[in-house]
Protein backbone atom coordinates (compact mmCIF):
# COMPACT_ATOMS: atom_id res chain seq x y z
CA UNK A 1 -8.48 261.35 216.74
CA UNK A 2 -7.82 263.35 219.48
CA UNK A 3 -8.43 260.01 222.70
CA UNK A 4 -6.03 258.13 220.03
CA UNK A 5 -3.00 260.61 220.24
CA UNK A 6 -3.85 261.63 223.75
CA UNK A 7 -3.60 257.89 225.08
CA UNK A 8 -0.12 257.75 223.36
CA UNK A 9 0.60 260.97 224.73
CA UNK A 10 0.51 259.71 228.03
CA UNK A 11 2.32 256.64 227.13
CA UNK A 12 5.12 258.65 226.18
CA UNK A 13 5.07 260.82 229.61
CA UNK A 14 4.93 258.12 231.92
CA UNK A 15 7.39 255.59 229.94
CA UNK A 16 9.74 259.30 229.63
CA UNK A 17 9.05 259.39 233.70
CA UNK A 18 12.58 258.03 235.21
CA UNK A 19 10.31 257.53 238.52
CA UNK A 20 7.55 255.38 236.31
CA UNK A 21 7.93 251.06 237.04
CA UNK A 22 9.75 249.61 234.35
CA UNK A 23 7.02 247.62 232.06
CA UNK A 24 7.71 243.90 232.22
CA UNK A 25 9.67 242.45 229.68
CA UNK A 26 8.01 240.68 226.65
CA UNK A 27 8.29 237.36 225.61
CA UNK A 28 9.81 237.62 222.19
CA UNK A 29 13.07 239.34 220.87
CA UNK A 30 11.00 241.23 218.01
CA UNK A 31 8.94 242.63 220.59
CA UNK A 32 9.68 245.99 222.12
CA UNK A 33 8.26 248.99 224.84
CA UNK A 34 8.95 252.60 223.47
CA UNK A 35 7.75 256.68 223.23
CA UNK A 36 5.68 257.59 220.67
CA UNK A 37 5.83 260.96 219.01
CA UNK A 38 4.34 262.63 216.15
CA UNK A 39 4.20 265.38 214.23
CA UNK A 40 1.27 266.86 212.27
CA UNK A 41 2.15 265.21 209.34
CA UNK A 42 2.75 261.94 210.63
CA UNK A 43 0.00 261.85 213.17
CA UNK A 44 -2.27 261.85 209.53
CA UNK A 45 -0.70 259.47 208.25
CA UNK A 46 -0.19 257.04 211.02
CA UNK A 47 -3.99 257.72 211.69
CA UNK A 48 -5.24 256.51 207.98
CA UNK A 49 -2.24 253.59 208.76
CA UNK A 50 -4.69 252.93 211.76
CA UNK A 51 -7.81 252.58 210.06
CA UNK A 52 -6.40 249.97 206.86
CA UNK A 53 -4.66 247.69 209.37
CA UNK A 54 -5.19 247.49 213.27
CA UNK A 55 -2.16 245.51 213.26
CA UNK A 56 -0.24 247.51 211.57
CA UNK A 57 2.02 248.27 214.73
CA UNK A 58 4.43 251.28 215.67
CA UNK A 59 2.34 255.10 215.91
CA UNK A 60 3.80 258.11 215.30
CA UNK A 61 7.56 258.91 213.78
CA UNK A 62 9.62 256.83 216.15
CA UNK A 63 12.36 259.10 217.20
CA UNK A 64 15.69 258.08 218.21
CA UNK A 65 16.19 260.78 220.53
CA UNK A 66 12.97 260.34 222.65
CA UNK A 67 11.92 256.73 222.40
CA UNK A 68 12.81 254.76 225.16
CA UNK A 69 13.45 250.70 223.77
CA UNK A 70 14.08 247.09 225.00
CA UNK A 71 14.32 244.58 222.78
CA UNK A 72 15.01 240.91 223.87
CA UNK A 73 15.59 242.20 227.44
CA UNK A 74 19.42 243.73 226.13
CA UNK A 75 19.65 247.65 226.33
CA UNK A 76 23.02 249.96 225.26
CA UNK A 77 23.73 248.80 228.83
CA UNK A 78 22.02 245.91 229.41
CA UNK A 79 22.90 242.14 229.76
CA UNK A 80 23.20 239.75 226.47
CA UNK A 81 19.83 238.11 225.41
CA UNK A 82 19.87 235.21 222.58
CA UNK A 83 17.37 235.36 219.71
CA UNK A 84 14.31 233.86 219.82
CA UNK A 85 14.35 233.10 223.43
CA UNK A 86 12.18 235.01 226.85
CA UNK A 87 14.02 238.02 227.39
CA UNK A 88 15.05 238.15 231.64
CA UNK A 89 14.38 241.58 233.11
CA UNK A 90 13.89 243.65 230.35
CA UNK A 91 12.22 247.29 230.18
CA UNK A 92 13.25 250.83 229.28
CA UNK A 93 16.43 252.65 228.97
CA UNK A 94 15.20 256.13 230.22
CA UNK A 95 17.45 258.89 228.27
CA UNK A 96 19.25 256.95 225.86
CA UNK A 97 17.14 255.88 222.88
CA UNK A 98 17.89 253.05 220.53
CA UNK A 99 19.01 249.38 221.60
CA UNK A 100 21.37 246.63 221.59
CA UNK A 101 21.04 243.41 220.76
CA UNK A 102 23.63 240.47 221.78
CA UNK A 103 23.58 237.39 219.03
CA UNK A 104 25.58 234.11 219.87
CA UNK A 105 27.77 232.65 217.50
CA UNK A 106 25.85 230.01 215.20
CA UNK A 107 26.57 226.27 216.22
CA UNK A 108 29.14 224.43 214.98
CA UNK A 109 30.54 228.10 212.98
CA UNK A 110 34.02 229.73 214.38
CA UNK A 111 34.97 232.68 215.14
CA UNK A 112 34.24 235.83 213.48
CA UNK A 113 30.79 236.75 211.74
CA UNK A 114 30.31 237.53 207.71
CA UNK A 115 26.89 239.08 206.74
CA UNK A 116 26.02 240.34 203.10
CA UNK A 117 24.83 243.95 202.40
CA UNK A 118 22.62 245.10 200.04
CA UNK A 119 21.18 248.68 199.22
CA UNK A 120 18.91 250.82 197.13
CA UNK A 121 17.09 246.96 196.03
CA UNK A 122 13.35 247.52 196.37
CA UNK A 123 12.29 248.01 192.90
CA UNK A 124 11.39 244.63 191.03
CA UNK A 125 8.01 244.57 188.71
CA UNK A 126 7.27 248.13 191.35
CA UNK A 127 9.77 250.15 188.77
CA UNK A 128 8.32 249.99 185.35
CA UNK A 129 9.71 253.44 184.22
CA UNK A 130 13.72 252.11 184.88
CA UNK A 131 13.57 249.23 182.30
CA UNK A 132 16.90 247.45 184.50
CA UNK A 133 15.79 248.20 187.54
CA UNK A 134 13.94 244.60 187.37
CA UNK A 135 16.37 241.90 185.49
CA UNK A 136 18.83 243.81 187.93
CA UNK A 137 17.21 243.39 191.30
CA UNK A 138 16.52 239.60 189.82
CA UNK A 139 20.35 238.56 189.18
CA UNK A 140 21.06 240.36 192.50
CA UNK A 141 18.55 238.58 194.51
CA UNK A 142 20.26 235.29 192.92
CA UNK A 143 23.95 235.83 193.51
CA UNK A 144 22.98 236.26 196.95
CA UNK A 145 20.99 233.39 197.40
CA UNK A 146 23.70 231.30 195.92
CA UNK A 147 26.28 232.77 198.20
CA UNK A 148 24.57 232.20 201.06
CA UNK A 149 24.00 228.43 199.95
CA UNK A 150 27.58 227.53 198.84
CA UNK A 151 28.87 229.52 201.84
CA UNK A 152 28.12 228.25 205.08
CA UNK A 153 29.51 231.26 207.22
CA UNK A 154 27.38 233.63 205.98
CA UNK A 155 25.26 234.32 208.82
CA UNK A 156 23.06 237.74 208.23
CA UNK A 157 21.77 240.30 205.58
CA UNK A 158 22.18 244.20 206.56
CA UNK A 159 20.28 246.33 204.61
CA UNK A 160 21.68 249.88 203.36
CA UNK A 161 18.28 251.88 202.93
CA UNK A 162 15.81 252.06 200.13
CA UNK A 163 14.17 249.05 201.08
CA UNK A 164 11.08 249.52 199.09
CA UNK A 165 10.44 252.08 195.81
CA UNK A 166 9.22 254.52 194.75
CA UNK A 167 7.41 255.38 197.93
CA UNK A 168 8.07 252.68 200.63
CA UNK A 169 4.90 250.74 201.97
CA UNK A 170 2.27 252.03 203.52
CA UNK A 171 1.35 249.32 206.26
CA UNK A 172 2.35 245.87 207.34
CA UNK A 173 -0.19 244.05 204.48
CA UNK A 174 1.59 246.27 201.69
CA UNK A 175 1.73 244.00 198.39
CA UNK A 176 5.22 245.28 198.10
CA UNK A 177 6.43 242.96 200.83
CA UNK A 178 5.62 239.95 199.27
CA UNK A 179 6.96 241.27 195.33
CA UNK A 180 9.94 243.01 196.40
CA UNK A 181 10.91 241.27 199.30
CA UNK A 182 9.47 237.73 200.14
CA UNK A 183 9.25 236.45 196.27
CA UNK A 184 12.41 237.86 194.87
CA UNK A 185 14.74 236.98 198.65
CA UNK A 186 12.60 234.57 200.75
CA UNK A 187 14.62 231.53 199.74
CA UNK A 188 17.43 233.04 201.46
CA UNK A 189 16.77 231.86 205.00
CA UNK A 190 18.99 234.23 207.13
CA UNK A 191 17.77 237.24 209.38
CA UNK A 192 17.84 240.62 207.75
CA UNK A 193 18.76 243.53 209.55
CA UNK A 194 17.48 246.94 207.61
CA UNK A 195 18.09 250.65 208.05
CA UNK A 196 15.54 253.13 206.57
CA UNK A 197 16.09 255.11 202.93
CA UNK A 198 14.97 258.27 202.03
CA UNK A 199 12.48 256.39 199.39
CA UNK A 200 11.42 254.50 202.77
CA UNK A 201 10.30 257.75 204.31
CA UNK A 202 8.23 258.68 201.53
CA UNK A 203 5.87 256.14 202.21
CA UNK A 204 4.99 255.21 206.51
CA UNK A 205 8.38 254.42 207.68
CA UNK A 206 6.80 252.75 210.59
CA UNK A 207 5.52 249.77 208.93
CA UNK A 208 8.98 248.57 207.93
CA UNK A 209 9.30 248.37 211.66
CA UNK A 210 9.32 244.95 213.17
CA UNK A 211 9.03 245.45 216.57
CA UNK A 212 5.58 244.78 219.06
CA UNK A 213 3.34 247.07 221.17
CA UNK A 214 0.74 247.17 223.01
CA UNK A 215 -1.14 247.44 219.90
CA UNK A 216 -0.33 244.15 218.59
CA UNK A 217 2.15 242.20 216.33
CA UNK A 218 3.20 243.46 212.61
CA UNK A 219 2.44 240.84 210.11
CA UNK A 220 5.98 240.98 208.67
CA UNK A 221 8.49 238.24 207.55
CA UNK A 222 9.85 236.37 210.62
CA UNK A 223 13.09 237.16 208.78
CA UNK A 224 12.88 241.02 208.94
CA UNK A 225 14.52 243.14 211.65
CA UNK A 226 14.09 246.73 211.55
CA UNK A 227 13.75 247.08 215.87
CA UNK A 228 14.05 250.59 215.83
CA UNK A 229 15.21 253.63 213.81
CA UNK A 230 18.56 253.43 215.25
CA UNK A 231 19.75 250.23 216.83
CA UNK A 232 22.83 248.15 217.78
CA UNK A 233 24.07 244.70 217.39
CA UNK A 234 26.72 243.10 219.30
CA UNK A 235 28.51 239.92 218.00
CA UNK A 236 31.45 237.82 219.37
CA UNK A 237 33.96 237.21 216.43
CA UNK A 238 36.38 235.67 219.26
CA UNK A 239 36.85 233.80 222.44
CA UNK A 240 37.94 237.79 223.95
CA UNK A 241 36.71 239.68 220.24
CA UNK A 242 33.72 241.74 219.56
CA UNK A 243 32.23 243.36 216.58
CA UNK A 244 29.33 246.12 217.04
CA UNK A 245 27.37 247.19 214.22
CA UNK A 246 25.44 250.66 214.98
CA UNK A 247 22.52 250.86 212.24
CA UNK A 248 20.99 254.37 211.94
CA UNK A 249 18.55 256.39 210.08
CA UNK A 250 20.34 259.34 208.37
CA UNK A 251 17.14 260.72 207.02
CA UNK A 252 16.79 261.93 210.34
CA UNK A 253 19.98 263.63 210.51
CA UNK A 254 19.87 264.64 206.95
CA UNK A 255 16.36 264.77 205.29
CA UNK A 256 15.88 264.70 201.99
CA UNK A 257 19.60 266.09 201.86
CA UNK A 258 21.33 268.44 199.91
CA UNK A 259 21.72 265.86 197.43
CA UNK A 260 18.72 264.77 196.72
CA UNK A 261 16.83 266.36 193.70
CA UNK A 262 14.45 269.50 194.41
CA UNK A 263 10.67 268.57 194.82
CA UNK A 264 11.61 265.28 196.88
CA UNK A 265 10.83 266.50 199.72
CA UNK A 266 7.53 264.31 201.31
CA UNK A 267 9.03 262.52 204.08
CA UNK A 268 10.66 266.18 205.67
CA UNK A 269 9.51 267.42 208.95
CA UNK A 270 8.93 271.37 210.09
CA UNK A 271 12.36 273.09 210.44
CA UNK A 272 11.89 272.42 214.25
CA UNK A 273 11.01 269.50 214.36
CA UNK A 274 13.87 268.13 212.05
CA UNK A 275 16.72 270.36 213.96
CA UNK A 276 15.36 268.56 217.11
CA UNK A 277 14.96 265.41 215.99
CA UNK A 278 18.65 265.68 214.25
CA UNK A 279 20.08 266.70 217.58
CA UNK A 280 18.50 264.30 219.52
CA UNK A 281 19.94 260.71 216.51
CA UNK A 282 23.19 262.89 216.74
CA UNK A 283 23.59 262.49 220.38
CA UNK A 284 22.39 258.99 220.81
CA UNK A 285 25.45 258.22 218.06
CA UNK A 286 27.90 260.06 219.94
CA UNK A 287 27.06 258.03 223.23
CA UNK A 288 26.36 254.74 221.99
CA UNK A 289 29.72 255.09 219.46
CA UNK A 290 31.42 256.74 222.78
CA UNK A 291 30.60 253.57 225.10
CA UNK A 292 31.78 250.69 222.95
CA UNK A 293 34.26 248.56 223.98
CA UNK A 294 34.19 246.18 220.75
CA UNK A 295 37.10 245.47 219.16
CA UNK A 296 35.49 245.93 215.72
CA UNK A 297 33.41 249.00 215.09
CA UNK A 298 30.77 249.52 212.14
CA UNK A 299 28.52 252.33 211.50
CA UNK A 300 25.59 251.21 208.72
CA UNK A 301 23.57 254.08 207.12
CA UNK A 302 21.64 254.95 204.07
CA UNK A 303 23.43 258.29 202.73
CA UNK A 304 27.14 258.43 202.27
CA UNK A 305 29.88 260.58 204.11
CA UNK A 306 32.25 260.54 200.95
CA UNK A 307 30.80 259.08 197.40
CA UNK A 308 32.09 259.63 193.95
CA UNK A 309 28.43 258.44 192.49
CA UNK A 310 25.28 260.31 191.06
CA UNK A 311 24.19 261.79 194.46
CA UNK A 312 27.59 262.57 195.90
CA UNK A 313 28.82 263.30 199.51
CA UNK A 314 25.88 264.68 202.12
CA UNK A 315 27.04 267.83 203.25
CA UNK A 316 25.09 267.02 206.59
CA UNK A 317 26.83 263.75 207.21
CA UNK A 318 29.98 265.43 206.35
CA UNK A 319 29.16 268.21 209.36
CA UNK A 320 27.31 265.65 212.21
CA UNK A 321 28.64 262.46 211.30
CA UNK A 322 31.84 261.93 209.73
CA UNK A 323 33.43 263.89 213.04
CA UNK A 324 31.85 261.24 215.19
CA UNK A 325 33.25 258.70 213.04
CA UNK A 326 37.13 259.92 213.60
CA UNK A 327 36.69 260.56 217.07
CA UNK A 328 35.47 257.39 217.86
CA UNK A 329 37.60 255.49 215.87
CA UNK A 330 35.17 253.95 213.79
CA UNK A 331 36.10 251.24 211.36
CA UNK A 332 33.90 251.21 208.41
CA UNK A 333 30.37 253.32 207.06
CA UNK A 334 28.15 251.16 205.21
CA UNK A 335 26.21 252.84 203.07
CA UNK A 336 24.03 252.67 199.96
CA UNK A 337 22.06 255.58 197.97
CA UNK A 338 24.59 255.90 195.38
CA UNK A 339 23.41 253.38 193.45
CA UNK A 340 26.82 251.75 192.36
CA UNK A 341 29.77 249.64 194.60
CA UNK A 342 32.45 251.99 195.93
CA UNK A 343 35.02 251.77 198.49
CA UNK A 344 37.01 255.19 199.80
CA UNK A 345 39.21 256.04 202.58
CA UNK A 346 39.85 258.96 205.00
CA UNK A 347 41.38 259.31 208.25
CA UNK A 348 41.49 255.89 209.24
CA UNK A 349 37.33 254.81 208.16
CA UNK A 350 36.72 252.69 205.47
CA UNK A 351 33.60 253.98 203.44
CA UNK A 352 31.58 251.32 202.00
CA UNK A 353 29.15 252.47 199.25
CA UNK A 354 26.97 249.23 198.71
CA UNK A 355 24.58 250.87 196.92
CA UNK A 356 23.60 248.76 193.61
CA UNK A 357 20.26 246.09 194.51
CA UNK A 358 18.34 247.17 191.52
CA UNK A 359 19.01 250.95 189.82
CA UNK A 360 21.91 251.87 187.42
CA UNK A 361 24.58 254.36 188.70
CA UNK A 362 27.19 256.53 187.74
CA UNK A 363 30.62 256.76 189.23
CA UNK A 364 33.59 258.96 188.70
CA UNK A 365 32.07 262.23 189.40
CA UNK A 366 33.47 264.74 191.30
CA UNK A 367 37.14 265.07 192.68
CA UNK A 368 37.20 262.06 195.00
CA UNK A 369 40.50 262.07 195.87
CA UNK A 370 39.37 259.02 198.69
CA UNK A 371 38.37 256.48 196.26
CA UNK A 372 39.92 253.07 196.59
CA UNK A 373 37.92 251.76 193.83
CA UNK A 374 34.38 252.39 192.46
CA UNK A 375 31.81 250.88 189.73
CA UNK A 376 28.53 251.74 188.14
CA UNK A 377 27.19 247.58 188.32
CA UNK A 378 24.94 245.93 189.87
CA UNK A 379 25.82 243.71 192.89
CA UNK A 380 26.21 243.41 196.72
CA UNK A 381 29.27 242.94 199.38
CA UNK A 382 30.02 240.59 201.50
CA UNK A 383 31.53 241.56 204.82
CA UNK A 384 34.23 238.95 207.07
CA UNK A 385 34.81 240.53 210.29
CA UNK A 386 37.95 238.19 212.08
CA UNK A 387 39.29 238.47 215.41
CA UNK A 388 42.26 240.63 214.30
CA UNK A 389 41.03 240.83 210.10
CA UNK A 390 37.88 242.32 208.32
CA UNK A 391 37.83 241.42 204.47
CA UNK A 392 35.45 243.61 202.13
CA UNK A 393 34.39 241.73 198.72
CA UNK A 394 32.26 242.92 195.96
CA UNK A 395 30.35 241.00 194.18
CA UNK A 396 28.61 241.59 191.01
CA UNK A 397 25.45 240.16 189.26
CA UNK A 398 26.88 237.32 187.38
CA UNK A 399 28.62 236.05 190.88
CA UNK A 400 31.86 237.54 189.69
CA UNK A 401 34.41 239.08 192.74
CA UNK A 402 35.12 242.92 191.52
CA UNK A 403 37.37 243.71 194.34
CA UNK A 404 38.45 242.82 197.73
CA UNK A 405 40.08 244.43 200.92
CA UNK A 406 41.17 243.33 204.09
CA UNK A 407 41.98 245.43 206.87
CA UNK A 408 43.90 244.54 210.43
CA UNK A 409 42.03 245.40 213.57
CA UNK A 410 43.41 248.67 214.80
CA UNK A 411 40.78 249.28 218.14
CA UNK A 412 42.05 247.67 221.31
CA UNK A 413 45.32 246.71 219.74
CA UNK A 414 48.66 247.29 221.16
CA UNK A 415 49.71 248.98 218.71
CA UNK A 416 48.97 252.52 218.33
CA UNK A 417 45.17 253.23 216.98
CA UNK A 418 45.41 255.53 213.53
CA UNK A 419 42.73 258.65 213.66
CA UNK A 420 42.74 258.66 217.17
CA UNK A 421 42.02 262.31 218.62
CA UNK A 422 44.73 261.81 221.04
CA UNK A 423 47.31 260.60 218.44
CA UNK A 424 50.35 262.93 218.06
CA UNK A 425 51.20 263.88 214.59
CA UNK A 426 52.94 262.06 212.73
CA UNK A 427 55.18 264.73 211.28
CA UNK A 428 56.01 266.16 214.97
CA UNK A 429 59.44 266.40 215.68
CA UNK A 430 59.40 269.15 217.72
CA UNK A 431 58.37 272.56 217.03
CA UNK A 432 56.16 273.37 213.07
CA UNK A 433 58.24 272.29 209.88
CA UNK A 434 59.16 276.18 208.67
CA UNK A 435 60.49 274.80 205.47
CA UNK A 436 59.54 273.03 202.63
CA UNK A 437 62.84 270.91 202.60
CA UNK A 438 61.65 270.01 206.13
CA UNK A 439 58.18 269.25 205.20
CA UNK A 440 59.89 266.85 202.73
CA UNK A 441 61.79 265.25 205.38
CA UNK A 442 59.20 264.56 207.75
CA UNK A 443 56.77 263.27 205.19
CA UNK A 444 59.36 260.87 204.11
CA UNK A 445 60.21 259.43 207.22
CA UNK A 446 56.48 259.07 207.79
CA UNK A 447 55.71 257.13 205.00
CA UNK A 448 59.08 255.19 206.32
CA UNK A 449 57.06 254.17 209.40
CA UNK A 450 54.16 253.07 207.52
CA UNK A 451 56.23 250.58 206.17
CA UNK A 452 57.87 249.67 208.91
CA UNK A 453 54.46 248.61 210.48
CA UNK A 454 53.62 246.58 207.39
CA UNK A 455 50.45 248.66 206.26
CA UNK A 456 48.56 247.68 209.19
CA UNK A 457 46.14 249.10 207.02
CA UNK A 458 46.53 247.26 203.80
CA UNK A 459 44.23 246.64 201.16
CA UNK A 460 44.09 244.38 197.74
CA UNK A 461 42.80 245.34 194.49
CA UNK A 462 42.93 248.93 194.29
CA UNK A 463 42.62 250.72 191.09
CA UNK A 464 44.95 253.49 191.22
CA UNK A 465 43.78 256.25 188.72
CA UNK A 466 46.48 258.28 186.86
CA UNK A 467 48.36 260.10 189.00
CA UNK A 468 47.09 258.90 191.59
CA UNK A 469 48.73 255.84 193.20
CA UNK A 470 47.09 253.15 196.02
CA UNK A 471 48.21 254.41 199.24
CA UNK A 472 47.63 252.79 202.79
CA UNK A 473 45.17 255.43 204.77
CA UNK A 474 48.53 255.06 207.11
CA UNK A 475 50.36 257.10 204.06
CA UNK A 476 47.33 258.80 203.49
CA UNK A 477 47.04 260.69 207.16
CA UNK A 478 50.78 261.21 206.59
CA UNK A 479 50.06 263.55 203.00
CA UNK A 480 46.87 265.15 205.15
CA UNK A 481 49.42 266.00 208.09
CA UNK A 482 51.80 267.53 205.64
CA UNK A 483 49.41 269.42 203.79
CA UNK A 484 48.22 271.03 206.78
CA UNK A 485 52.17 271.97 207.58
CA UNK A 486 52.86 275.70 207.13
């Protein structure tokens, strides 16, 4: 036990080492150089993970703050690289963990990418004790395969977390591979890109990842992408357009969470460890969020910022993440855990709940003053990112469309970005409104100017409640501004 963590030990020194050789690239996109860490608790596990399956693949809890990647030869800085092919002159990113990966648009398709999203799915015959979870997960897995014959542009599947119940798997052979995911999706024949759940954690997280080492190949569907805890796709949507989709692991910003019930707790780290390794995901976020210059901007997670469902908002998220998510000017975070459909607004980010693969929900709990529209069904979404439009649609078990959105591209517009940090107010006009007739005023003209720019941030299909009317999150910043007014 000891030579075994020792020899990855000093793996993860001399690949930490900015002085080490970069190790020559690998021939395959799914395969990848990185750190190793572990913990006490993981170092076990990993150990037993070992012993069932010697090609069973990544050691140790892969960190996103310490472990160095390359996958298909394209880093956070690095050059493009197209699926599938030899990467050229790739290695390690010393100090930045996590990668990005650089997909060409599919022949003969034009422009702009749509990709369906799925989350909290991995119970089918696994779930005997939630009598729906099955016929649920079935219709699901159906709709989706039908979409994704009848619709040609539908290029990808992301994954919002809770890939695999009650536990996760415990290696690359686990029989829940082939019931939850190969027999119930296989027949859909597009590339999956996953995120980690909390359920996912409870089990070896590391055998949901598909990446190579030196200790071989996981035996996983050619299908499945999981590179790396926290990772980043770039896509062209455009001749000049980009979209960039930054998938992370928000158990290890959150852990278990504050909203998950008491006694879940098997996948948590030492209070150390987790503050460190929470630190460490929260500042590869910030930079890789901080250096994109795509034109389209999505953040893809497992536990929500804002939710009106069973589990509710994560107070951590709410702290580490949703700040990052203004100040970047971040377009939409897809999420799932909530098991239901939801779509809320705040301060310019869309907030995607695609939550309902398999287990019944509950919506309408809480004051949730940002919900745009929410349901307790089964379903998925389907996302159409545009050169200058993203569309959101829900779809529901029987293949019927619930709701839809479209927004207009706000980053690297001309016109002025809403939720930027350096935005003015849009109540100033000179000095603080020391009035409430004032206050009136301003918000008035402000909603004025929302029209006037034609609800650059408009949406279809909202459900306003009672007493509370669809607003644009243009007229939205404008009743946060004037709330804040003294």
């Amino acid at each position: 036990m000891h030579s075994v963590m020792q020899e990855d030990t000093e793996l993860a020194e001399s690949f930490m080492d900015d002085r080490s050789p970069l190790p020559s690239s690998r021939a395959s996109l799914r395969e990848v150089s990185y750190d190793s860490f572990t913990t006490p608790s993981y170092e076990e596990k990993n150990l037993q993970w070992r012993s069932r399956a010697r090609r069973s693949t990544i050691v140790g809890a892969i960190l996103a703050g310490s472990i160095l990647v390359a996958v298909g030869g394209s880093l956070l800085f690095g050059g493009d690289q197209k699926p599938g092919k030899a990467p050229q002159g790739g290695g390690l990113q010393p100090k930045l963990a996590g990668a990005k990966i650089h997909l060409d648009d599919s022949p003969g398709g034009g422009p702009g990418i749509k990709f369906m999203a799925i989350g909290d799915w991995g119970c089918s015959t696994n779930c005997p004790e939630i009598a729906s979870a099955d016929t649920s997960q079935l219709a699901v897995s159906q709709q989706m395969r039908r979409a994704a014959e009848t619709d040609a542009g539908i290029q990808m599947v992301v994954t919002t977390g809770d890939n695999f119940y009650m536990k996760g798997v415990m290696s690359d052979h686990d029989p829940l591979w082939k019931e939850v995911f190969t027999e119930r999706f296989g027949e859909i024949d597009l590339p999956w890109y996953a995120v980690l759940g909390n359920h996912d954690h409870l089990g070896v997280p590391e055998a949901q990842v598909s990446s190579c080492t030196d200790l071989g190949c996981p035996d996983l569907p050619a299908n499945w992408n999981l590179p790396f805890f926290n990772y980043s796709l770039v896509r062209r949507v455009g001749p000049r357009s980009t979209v960039q989709m930054v998938l992370i692991d928000t158990w290890q910003l959150a852990g278990s969470s504050s909203n998950v019930p008491a006694g879940d707790t098997t996948g948590d780290l030492p209070a150390g460890e987790s503050k460190r390794r929470q630190a460490e995901h929260v500042r590869w976020i910030d930079e890789t969020l901080k250096h994109s210059k795509a034109d389209w901007l999505i953040v893809v997670g497992h536990y929500p910022v804002y939710s009106g469902g069973e589990h509710g908002e994560t107070p951590e998220l709410q702290s580490l993440l949703k700040p990052l998510l203004e100040k970047h000017n971040v377009d939409m975070y897809l999420c799932g855990h909530d098991h239901t459909l939801q779509h809320l607004q705040w301060k310019g980010v869309d907030y995607v709940v695609s939550g309902g693969g398999a287990l019944p929900g509950r919506v309408g709990l809480g004051d949730q003053h940002q919900t745009r529209f929410a349901v307790a069904q089964p379903g998925f979404s389907i996302h159409s990112v545009q050169p200058d439009q993203m569309h959101l649609t829900f779809v529901g078990a029987e293949g019927q469309h619930l709701y839809t959105y479209t927004r207009q591209r706000r980053r690297n517009s001309s016109a002025r970005p809403l939720g930027s940090a350096a935005q003015p107010s849009r109540l100033a006009g000179g000095g603080t409104a020391k009035s409430k007739n004032t206050k009136t005023v301003r918000l008035a003209a402000c909603m004025k100017r929302c029209k006037q720019i034609k609800n650059r941030l408009s949406y279809t299909g909202c459900a306003p409640a009672p007493g509370k009317p669809c607003m644009t999150p243009c007229e939205d910043e404008c009743l946060t501004e004037w709330d804040a007014l003294e």
